[in-house]
PDB file of N, CA and C in Angstrom:
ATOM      1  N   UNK A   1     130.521 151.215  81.504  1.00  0.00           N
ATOM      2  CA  UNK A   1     129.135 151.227  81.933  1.00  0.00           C
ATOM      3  C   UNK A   1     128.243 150.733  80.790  1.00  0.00           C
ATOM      4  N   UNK A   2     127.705 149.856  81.024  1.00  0.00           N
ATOM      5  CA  UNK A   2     126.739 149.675  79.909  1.00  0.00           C
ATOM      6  C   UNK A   2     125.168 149.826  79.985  1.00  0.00           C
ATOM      7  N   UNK A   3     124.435 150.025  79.355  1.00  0.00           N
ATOM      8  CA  UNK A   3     123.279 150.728  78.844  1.00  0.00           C
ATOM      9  C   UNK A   3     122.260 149.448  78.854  1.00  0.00           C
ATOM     10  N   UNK A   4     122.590 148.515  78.889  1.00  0.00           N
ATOM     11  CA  UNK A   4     121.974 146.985  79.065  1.00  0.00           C
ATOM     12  C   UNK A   4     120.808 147.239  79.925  1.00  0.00           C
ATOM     13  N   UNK A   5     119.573 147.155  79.850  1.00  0.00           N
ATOM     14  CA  UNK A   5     118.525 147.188  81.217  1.00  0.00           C
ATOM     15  C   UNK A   5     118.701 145.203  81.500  1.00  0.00           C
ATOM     16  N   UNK A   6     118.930 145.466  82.999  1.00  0.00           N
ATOM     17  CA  UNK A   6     119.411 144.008  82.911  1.00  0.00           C
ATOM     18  C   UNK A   6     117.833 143.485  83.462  1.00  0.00           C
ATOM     19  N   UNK A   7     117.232 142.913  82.895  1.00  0.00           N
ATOM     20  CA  UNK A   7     115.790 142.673  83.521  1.00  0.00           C
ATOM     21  C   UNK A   7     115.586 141.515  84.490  1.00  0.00           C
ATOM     22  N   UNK A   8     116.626 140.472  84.816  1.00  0.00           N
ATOM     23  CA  UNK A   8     116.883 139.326  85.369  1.00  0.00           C
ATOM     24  C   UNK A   8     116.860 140.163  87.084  1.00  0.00           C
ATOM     25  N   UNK A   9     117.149 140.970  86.868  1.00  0.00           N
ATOM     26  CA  UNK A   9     117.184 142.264  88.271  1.00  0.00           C
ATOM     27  C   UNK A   9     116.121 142.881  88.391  1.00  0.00           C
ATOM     28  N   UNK A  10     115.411 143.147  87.718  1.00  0.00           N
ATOM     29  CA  UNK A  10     114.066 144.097  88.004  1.00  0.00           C
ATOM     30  C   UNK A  10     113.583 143.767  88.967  1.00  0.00           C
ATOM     31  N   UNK A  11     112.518 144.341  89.804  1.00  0.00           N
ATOM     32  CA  UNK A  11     111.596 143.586  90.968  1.00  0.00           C
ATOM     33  C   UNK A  11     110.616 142.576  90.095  1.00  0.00           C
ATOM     34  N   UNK A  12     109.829 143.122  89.136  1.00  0.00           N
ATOM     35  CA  UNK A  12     108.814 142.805  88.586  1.00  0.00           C
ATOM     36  C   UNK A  12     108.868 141.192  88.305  1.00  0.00           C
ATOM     37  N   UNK A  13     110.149 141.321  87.295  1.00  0.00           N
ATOM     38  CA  UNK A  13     110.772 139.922  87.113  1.00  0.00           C
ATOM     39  C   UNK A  13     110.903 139.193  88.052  1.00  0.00           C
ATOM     40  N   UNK A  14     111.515 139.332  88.721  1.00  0.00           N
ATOM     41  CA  UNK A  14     112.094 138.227  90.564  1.00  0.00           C
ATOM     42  C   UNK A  14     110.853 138.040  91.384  1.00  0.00           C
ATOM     43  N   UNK A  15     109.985 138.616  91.152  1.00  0.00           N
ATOM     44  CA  UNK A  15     108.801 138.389  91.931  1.00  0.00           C
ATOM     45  C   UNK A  15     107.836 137.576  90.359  1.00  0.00           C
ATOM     46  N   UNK A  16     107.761 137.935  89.411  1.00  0.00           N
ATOM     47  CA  UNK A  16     107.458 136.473  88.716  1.00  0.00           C
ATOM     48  C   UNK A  16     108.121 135.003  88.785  1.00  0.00           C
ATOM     49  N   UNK A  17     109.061 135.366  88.754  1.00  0.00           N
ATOM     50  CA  UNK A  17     109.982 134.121  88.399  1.00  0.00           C
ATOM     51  C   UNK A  17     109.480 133.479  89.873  1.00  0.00           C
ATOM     52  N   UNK A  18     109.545 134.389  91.213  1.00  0.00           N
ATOM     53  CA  UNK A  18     109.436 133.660  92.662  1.00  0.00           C
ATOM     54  C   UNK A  18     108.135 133.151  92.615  1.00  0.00           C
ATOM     55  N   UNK A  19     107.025 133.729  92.136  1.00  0.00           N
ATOM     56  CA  UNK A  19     105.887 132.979  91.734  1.00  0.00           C
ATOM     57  C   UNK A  19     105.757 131.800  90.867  1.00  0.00           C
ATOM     58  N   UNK A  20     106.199 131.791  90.047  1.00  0.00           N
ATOM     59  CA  UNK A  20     106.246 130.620  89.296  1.00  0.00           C
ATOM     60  C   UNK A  20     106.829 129.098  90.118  1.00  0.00           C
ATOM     61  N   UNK A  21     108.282 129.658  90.861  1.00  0.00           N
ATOM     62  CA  UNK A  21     108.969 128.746  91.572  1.00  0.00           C
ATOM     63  C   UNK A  21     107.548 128.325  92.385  1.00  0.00           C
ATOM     64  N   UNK A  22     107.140 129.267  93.409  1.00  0.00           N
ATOM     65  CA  UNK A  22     106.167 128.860  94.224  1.00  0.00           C
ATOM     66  C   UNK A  22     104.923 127.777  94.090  1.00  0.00           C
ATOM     67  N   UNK A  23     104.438 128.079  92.328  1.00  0.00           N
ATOM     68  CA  UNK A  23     103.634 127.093  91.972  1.00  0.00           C
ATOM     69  C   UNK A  23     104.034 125.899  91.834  1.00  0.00           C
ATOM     70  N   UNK A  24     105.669 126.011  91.255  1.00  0.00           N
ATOM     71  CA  UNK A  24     105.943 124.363  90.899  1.00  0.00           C
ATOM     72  C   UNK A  24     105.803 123.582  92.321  1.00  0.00           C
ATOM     73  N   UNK A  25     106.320 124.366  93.358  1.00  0.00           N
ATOM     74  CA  UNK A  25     106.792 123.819  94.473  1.00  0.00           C
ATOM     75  C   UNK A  25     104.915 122.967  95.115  1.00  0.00           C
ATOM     76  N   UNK A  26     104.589 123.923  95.023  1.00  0.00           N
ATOM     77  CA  UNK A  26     102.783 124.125  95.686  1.00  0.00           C
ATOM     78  C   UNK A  26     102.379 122.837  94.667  1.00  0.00           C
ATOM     79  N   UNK A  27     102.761 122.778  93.256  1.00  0.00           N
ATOM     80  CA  UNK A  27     101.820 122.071  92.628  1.00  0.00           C
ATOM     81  C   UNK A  27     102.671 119.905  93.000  1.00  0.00           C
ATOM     82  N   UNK A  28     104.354 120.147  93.632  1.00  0.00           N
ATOM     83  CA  UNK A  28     104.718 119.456  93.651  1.00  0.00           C
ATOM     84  C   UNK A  28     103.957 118.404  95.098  1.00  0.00           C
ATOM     85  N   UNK A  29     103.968 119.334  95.533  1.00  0.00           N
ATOM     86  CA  UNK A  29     103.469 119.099  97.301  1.00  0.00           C
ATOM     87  C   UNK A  29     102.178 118.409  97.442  1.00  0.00           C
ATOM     88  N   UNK A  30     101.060 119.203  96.338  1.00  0.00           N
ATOM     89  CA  UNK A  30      99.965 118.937  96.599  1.00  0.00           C
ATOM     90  C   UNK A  30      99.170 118.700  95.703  1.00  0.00           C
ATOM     91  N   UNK A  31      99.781 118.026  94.050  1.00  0.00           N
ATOM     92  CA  UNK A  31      99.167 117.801  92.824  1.00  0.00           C
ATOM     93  C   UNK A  31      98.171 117.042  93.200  1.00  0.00           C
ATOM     94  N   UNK A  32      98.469 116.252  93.671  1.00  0.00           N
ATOM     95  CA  UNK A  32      97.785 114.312  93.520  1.00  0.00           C
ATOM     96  C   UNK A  32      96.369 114.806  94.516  1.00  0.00           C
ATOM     97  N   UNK A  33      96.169 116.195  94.749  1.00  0.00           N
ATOM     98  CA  UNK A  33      95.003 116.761  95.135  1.00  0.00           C
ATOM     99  C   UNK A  33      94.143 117.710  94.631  1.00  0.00           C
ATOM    100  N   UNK A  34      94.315 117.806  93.513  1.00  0.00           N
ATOM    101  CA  UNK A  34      94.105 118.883  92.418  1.00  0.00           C
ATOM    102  C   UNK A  34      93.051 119.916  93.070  1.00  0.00           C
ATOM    103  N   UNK A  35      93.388 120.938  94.194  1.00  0.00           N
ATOM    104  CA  UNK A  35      93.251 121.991  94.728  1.00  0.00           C
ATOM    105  C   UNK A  35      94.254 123.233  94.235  1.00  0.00           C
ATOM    106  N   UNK A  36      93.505 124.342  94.037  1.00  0.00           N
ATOM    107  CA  UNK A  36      94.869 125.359  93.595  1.00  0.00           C
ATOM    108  C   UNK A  36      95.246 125.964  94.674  1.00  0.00           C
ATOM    109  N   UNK A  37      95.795 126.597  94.772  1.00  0.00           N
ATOM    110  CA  UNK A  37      96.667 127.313  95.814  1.00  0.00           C
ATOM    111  C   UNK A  37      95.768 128.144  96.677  1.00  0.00           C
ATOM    112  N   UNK A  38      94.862 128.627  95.920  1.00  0.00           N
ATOM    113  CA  UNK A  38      93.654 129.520  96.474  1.00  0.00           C
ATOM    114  C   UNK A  38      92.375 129.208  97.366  1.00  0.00           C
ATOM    115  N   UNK A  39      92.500 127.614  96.739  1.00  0.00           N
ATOM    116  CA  UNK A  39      91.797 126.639  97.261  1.00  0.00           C
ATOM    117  C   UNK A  39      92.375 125.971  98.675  1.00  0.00           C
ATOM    118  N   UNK A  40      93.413 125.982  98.461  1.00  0.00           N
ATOM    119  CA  UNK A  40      94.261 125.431  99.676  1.00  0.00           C
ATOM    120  C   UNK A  40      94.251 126.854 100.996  1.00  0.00           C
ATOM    121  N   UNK A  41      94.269 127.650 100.564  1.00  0.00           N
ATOM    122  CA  UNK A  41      94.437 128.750 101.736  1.00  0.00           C
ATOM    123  C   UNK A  41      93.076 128.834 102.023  1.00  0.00           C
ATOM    124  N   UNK A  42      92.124 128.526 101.353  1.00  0.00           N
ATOM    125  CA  UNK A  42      90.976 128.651 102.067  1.00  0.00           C
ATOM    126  C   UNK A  42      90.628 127.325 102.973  1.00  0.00           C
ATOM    127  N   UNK A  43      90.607 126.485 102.631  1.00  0.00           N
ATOM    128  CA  UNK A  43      90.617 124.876 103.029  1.00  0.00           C
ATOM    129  C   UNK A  43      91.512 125.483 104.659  1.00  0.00           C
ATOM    130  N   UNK A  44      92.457 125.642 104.481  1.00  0.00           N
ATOM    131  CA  UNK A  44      93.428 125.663 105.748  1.00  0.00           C
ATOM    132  C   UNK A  44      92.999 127.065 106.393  1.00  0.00           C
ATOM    133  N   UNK A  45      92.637 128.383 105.812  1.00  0.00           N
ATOM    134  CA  UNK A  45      91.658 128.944 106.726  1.00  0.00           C
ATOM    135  C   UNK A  45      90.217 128.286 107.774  1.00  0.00           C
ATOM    136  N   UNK A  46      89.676 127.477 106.926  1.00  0.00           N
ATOM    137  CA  UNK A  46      88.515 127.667 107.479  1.00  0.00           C
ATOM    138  C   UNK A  46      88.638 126.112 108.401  1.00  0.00           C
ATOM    139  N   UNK A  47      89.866 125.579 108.586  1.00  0.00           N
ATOM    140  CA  UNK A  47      90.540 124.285 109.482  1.00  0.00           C
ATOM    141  C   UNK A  47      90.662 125.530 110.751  1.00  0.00           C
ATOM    142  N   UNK A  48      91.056 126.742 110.645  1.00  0.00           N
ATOM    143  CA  UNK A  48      90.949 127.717 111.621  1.00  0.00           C
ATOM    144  C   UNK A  48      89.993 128.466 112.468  1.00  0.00           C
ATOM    145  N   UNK A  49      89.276 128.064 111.256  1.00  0.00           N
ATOM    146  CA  UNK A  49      88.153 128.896 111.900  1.00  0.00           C
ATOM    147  C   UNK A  49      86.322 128.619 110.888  1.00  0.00           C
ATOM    148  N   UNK A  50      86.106 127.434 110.845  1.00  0.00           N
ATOM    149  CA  UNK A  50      84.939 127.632 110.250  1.00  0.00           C
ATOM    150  C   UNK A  50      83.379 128.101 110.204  1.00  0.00           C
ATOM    151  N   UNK A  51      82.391 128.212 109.396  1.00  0.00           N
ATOM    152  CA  UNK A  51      81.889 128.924 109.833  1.00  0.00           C
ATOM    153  C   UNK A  51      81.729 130.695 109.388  1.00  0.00           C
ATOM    154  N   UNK A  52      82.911 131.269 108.894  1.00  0.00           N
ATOM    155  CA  UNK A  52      83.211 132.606 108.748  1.00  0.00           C
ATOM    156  C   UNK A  52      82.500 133.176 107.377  1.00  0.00           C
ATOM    157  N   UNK A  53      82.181 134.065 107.458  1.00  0.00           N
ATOM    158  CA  UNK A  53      81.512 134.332 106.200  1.00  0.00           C
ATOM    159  C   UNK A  53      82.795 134.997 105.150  1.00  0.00           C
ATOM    160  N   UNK A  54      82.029 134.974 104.360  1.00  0.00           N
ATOM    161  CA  UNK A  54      82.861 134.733 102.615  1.00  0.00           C
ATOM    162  C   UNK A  54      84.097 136.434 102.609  1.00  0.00           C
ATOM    163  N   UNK A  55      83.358 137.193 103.164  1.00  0.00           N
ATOM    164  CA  UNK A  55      84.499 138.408 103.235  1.00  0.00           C
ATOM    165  C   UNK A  55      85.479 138.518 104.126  1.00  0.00           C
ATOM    166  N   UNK A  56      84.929 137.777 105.369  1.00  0.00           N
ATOM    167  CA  UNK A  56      86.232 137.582 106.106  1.00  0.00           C
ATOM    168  C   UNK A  56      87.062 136.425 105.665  1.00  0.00           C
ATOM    169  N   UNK A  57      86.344 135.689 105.009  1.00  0.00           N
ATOM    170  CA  UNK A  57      87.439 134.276 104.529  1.00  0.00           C
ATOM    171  C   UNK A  57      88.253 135.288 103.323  1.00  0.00           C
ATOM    172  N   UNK A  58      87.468 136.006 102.233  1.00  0.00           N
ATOM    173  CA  UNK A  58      88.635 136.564 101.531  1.00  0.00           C
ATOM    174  C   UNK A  58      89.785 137.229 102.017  1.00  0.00           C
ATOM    175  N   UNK A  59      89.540 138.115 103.341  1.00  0.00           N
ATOM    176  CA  UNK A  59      90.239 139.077 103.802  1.00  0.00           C
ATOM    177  C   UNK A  59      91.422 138.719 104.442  1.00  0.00           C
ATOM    178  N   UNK A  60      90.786 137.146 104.856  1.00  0.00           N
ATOM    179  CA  UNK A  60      91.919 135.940 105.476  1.00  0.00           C
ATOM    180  C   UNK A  60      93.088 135.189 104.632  1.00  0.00           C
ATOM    181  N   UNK A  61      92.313 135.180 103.243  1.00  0.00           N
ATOM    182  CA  UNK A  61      93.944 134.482 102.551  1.00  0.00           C
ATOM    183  C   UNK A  61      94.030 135.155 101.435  1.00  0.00           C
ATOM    184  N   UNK A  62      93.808 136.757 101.575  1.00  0.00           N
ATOM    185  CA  UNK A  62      94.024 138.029 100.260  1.00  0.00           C
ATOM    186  C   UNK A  62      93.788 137.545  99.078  1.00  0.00           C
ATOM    187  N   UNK A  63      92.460 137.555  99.086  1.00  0.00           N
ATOM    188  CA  UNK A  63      92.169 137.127  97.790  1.00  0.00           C
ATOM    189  C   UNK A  63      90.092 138.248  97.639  1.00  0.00           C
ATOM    190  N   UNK A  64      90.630 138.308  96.326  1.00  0.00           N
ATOM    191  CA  UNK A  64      89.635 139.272  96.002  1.00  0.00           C
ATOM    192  C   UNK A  64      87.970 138.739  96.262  1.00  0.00           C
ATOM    193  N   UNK A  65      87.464 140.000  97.515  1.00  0.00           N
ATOM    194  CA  UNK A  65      86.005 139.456  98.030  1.00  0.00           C
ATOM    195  C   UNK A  65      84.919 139.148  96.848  1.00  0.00           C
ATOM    196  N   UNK A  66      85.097 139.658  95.790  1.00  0.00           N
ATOM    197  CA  UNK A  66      83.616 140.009  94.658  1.00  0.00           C
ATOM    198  C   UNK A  66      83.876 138.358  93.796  1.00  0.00           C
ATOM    199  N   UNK A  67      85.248 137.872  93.707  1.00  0.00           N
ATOM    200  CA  UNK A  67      85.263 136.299  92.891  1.00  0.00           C
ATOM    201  C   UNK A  67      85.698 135.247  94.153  1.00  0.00           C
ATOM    202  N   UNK A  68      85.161 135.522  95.527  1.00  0.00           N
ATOM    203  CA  UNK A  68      85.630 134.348  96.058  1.00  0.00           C
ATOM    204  C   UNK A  68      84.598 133.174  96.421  1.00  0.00           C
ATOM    205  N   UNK A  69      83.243 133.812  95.745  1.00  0.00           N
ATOM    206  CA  UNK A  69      82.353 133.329  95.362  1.00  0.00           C
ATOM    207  C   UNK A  69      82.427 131.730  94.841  1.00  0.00           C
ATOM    208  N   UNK A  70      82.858 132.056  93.693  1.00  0.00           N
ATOM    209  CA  UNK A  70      83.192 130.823  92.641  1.00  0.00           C
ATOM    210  C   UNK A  70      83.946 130.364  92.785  1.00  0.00           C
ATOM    211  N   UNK A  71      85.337 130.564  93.526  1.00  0.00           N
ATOM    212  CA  UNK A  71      86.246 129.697  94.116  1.00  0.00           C
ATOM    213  C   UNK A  71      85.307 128.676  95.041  1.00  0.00           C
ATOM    214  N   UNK A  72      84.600 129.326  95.902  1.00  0.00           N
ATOM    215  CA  UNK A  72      83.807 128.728  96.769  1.00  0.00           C
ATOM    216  C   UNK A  72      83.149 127.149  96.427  1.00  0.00           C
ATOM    217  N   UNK A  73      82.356 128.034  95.423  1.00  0.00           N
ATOM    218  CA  UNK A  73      81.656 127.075  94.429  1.00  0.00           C
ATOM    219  C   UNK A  73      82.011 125.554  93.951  1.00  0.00           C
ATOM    220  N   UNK A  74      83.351 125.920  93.608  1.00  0.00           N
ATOM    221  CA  UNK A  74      84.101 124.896  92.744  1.00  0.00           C
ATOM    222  C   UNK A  74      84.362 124.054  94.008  1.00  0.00           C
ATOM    223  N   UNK A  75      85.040 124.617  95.360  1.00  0.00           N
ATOM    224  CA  UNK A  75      85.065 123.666  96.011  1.00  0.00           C
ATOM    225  C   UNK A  75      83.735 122.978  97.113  1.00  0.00           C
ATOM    226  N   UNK A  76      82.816 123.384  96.769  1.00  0.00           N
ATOM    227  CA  UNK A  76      81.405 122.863  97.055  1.00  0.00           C
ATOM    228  C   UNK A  76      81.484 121.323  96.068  1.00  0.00           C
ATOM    229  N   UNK A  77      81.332 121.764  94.733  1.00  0.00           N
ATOM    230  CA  UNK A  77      81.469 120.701  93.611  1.00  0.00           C
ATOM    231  C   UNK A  77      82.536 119.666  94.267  1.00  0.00           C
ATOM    232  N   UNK A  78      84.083 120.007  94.239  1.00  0.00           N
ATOM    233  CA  UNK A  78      84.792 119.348  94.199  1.00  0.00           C
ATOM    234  C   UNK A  78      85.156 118.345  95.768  1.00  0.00           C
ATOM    235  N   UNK A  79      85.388 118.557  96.807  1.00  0.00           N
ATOM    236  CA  UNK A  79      85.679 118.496  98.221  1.00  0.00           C
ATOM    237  C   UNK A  79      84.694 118.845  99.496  1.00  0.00           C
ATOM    238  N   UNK A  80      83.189 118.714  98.859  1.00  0.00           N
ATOM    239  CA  UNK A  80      82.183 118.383  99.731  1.00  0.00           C
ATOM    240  C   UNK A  80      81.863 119.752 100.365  1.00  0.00           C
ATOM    241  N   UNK A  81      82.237 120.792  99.948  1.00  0.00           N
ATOM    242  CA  UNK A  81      82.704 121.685 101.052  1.00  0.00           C
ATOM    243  C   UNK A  81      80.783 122.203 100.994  1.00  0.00           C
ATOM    244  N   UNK A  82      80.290 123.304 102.218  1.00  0.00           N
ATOM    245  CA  UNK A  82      78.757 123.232 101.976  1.00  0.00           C
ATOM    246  C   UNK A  82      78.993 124.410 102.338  1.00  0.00           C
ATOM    247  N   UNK A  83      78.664 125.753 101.649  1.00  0.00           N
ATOM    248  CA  UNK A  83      78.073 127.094 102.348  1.00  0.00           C
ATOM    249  C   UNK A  83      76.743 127.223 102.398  1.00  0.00           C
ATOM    250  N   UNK A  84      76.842 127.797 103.250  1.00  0.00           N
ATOM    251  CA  UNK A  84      75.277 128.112 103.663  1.00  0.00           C
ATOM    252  C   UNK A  84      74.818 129.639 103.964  1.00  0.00           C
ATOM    253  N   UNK A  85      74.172 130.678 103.993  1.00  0.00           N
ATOM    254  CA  UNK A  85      73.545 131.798 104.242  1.00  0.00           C
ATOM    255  C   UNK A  85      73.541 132.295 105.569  1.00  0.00           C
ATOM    256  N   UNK A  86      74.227 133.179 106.048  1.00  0.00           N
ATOM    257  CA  UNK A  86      74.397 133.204 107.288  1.00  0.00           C
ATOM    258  C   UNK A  86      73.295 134.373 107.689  1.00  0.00           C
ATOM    259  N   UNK A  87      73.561 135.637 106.467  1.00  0.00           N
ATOM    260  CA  UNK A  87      72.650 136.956 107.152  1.00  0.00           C
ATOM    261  C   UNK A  87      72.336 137.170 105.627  1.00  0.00           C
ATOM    262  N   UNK A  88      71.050 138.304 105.629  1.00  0.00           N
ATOM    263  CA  UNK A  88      70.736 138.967 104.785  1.00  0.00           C
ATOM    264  C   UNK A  88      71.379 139.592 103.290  1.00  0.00           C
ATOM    265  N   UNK A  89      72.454 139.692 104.114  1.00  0.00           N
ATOM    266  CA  UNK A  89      73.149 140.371 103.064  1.00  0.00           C
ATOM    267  C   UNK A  89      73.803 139.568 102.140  1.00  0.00           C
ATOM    268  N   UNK A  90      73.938 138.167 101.853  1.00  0.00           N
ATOM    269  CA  UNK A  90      74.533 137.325 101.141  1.00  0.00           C
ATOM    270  C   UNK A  90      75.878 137.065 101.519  1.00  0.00           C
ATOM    271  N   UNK A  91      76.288 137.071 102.735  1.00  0.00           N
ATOM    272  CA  UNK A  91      77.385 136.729 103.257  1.00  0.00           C
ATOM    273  C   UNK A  91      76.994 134.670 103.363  1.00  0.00           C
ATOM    274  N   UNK A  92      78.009 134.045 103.740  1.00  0.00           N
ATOM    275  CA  UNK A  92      77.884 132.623 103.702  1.00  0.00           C
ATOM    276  C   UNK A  92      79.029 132.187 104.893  1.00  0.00           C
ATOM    277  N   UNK A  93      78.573 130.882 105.721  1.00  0.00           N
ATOM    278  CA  UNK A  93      79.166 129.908 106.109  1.00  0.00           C
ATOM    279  C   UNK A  93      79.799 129.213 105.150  1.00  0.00           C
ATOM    280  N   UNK A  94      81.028 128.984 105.440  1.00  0.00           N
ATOM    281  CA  UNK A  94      81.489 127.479 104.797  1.00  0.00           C
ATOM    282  C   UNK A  94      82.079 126.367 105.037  1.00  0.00           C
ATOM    283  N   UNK A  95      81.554 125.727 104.936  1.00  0.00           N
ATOM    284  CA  UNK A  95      81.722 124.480 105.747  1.00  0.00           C
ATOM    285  C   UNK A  95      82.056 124.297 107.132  1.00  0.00           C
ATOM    286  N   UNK A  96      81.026 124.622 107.454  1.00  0.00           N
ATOM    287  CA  UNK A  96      80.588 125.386 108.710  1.00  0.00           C
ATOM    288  C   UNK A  96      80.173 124.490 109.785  1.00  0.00           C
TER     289      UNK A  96
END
């Protein structure tokens, strides 16, 4: 029996390493578009459904509501994208 913590086995590890794979794969697919991954699930959310304001778009591709702001942003800058003000409360259309 050996005493070895084999870490190549851990969850922690295998779910990095599967992330990493995932980016190469994501960045292989869709470099020559320099969108990140985060960018892309929103892009292909809102091909679903546009229009939606910014907490249901987070809630849609699990990604944290308080910075999906500036994701937003960047792709305003980058890919034309336009939010707009839907209600009071600072919720937004996007590309709507």
């Amino acid at each position: 029996m050996s005493n070895r913590f084999e870490f190549e086995q851990a969850p922690g590890h295998l779910i990095r390493r599967a992330h990493q794979i995932s980016v190469a794969v994501f960045a292989e697919e869709v470099g020559a578009h320099t969108v990140t991954p985060v960018q892309f699930a929103i892009l292909n959310a809102l091909l679903e459904q546009s229009g939606i304001d910014q907490i249901t778009l987070a809630q849609r591709v699990a990604f944290d509501a308080a910075t999906i702001g500036s994701v937003i942003g960047r792709l305003e800058r980058r890919a034309g994208c336009a939010a707009s003000p839907t209600r009071p409360t600072g919720g937004a259309s996007c590309c709507g």
